[in-house]
C-alpha atoms as a PDB file:
ATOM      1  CA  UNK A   1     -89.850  23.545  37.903  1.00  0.00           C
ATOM      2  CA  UNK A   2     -86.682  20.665  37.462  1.00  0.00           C
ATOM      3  CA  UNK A   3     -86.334  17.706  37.719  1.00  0.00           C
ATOM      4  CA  UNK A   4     -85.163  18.547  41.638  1.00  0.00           C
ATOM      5  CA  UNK A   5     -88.937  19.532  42.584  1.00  0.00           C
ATOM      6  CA  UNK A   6     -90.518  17.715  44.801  1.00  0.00           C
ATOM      7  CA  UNK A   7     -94.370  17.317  44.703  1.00  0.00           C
ATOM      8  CA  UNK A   8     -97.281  15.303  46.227  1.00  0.00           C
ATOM      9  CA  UNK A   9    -100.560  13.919  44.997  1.00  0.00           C
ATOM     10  CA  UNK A  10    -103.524  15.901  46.431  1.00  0.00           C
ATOM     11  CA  UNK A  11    -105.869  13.380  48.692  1.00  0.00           C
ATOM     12  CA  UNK A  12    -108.567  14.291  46.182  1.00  0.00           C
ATOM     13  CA  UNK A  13    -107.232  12.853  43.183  1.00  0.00           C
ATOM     14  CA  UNK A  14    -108.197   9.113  42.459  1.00  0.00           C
ATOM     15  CA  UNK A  15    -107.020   6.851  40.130  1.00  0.00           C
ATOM     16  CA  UNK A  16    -109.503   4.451  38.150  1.00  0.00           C
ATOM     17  CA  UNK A  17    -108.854   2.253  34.932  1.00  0.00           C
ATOM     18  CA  UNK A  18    -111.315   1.093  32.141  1.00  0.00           C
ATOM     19  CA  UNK A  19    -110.576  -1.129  29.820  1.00  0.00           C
ATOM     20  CA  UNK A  20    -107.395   0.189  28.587  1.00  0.00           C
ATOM     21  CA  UNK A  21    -108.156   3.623  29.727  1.00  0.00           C
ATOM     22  CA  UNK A  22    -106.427   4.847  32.530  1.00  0.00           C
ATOM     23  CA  UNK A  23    -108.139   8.229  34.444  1.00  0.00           C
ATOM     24  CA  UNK A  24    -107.598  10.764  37.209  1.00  0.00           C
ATOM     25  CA  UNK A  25    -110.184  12.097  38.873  1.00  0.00           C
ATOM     26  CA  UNK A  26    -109.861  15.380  40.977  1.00  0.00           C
ATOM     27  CA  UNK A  27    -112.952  15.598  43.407  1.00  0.00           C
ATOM     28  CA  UNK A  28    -112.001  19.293  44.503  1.00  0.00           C
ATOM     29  CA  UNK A  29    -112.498  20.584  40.851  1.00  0.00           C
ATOM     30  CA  UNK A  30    -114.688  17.728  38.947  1.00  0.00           C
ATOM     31  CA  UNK A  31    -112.393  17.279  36.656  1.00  0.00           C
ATOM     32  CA  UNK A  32    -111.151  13.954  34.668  1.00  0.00           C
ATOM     33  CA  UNK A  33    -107.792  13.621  33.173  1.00  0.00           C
ATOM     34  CA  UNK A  34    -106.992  10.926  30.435  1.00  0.00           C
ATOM     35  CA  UNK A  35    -103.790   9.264  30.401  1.00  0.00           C
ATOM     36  CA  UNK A  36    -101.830   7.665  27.529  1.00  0.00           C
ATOM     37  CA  UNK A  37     -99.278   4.612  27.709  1.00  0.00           C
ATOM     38  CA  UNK A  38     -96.776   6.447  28.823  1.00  0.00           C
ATOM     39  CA  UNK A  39     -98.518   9.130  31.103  1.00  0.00           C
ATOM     40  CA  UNK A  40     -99.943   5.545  32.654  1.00  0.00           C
ATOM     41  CA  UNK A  41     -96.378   4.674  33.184  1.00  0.00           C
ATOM     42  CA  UNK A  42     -95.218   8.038  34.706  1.00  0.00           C
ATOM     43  CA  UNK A  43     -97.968   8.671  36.883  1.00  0.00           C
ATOM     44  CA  UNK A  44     -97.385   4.641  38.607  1.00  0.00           C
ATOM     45  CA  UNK A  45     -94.062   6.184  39.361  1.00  0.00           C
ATOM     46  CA  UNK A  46     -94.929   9.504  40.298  1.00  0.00           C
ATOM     47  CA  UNK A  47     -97.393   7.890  42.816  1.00  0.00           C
ATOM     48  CA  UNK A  48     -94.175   6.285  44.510  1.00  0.00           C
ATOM     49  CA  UNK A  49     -91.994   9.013  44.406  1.00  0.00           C
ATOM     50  CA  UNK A  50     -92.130  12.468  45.280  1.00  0.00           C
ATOM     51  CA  UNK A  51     -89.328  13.936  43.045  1.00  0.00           C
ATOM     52  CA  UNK A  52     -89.006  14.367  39.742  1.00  0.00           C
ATOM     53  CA  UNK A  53     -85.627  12.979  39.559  1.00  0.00           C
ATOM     54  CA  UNK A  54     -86.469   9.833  41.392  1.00  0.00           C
ATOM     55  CA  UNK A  55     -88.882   9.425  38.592  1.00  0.00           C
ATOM     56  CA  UNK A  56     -85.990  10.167  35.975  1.00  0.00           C
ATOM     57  CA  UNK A  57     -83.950   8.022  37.451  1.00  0.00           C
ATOM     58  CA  UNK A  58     -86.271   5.216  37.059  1.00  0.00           C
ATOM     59  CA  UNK A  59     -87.048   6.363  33.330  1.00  0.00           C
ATOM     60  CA  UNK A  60     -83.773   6.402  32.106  1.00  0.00           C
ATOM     61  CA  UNK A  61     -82.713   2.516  33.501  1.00  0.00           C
ATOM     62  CA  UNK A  62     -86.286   1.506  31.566  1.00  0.00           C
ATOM     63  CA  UNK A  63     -86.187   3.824  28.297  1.00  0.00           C
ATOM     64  CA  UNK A  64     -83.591   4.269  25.483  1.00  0.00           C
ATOM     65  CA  UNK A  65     -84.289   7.871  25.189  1.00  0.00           C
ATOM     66  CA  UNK A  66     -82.453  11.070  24.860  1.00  0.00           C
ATOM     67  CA  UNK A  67     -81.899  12.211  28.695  1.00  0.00           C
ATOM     68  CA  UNK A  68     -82.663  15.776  27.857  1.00  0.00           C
ATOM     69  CA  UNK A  69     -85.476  14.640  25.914  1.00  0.00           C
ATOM     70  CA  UNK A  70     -86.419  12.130  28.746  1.00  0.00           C
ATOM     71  CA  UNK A  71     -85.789  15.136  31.272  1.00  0.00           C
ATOM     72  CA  UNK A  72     -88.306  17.714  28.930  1.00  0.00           C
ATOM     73  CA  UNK A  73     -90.824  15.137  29.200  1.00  0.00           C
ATOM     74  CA  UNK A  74     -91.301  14.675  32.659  1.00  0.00           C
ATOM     75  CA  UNK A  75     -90.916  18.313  33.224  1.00  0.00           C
ATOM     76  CA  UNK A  76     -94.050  19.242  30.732  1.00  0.00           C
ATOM     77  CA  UNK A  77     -96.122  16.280  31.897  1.00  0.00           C
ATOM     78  CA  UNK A  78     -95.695  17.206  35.780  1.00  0.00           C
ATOM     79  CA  UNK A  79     -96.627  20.616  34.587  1.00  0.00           C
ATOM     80  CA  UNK A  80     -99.690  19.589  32.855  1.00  0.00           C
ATOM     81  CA  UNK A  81    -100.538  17.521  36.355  1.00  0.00           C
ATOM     82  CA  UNK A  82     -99.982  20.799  37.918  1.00  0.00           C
ATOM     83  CA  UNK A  83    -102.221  22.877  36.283  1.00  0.00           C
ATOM     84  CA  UNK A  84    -104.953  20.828  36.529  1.00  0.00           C
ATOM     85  CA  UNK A  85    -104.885  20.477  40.191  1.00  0.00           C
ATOM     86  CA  UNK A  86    -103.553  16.999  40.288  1.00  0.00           C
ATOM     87  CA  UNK A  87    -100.134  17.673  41.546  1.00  0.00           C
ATOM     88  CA  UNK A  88     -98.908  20.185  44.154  1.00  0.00           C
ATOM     89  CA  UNK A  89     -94.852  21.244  44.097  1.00  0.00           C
ATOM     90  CA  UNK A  90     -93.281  22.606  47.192  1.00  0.00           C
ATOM     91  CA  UNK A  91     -92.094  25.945  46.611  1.00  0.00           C
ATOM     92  CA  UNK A  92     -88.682  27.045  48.011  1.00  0.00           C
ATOM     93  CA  UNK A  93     -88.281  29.192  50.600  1.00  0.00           C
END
């Protein structure tokens, strides 16, 4: 995975906030998914986006951040996602 994957949110993850909790919800495993600040932040713009880059993009006009820290990031959090069934990457043919 780079930040050139492209992905998309499985129709059975939902979104809900509580308080200042934010939480996914994947209905095809039963399993909840806390997110931070910043998680909050990334998965807003994941949800508008379907590459990592695009999301990058954004990060890097809003963040003063090391890009290859910034890049890292975004990498390791869309992998977490991945595992736990809430994002799907298109594999290359």
């Amino acid at each position: 995975m780079n930040l050139e994957s492209r992905y998309t949110i499985p129709s059975t993850v939902l979104l809900q906030c509580i308080d200042d909790e934010t939480l996914l919800f994947n209905s095809s495993n039963e399993l909840f998914f806390a997110l931070n600040e910043m998680g909050a932040v990334m998965w807003e713009m994941m949800s508008k986006s379907h590459s990592l880059q695009e999301i990058f993009d954004e990060m890097v006009e809003l963040f003063e951040v090391d890009n290859s820290v910034l890049s890292n990031d975004i990498i390791a959090f869309a992998n977490t996602l991945a595992e736990q069934g809430l994002l799907s990457f298109e594999t290359k043919v």
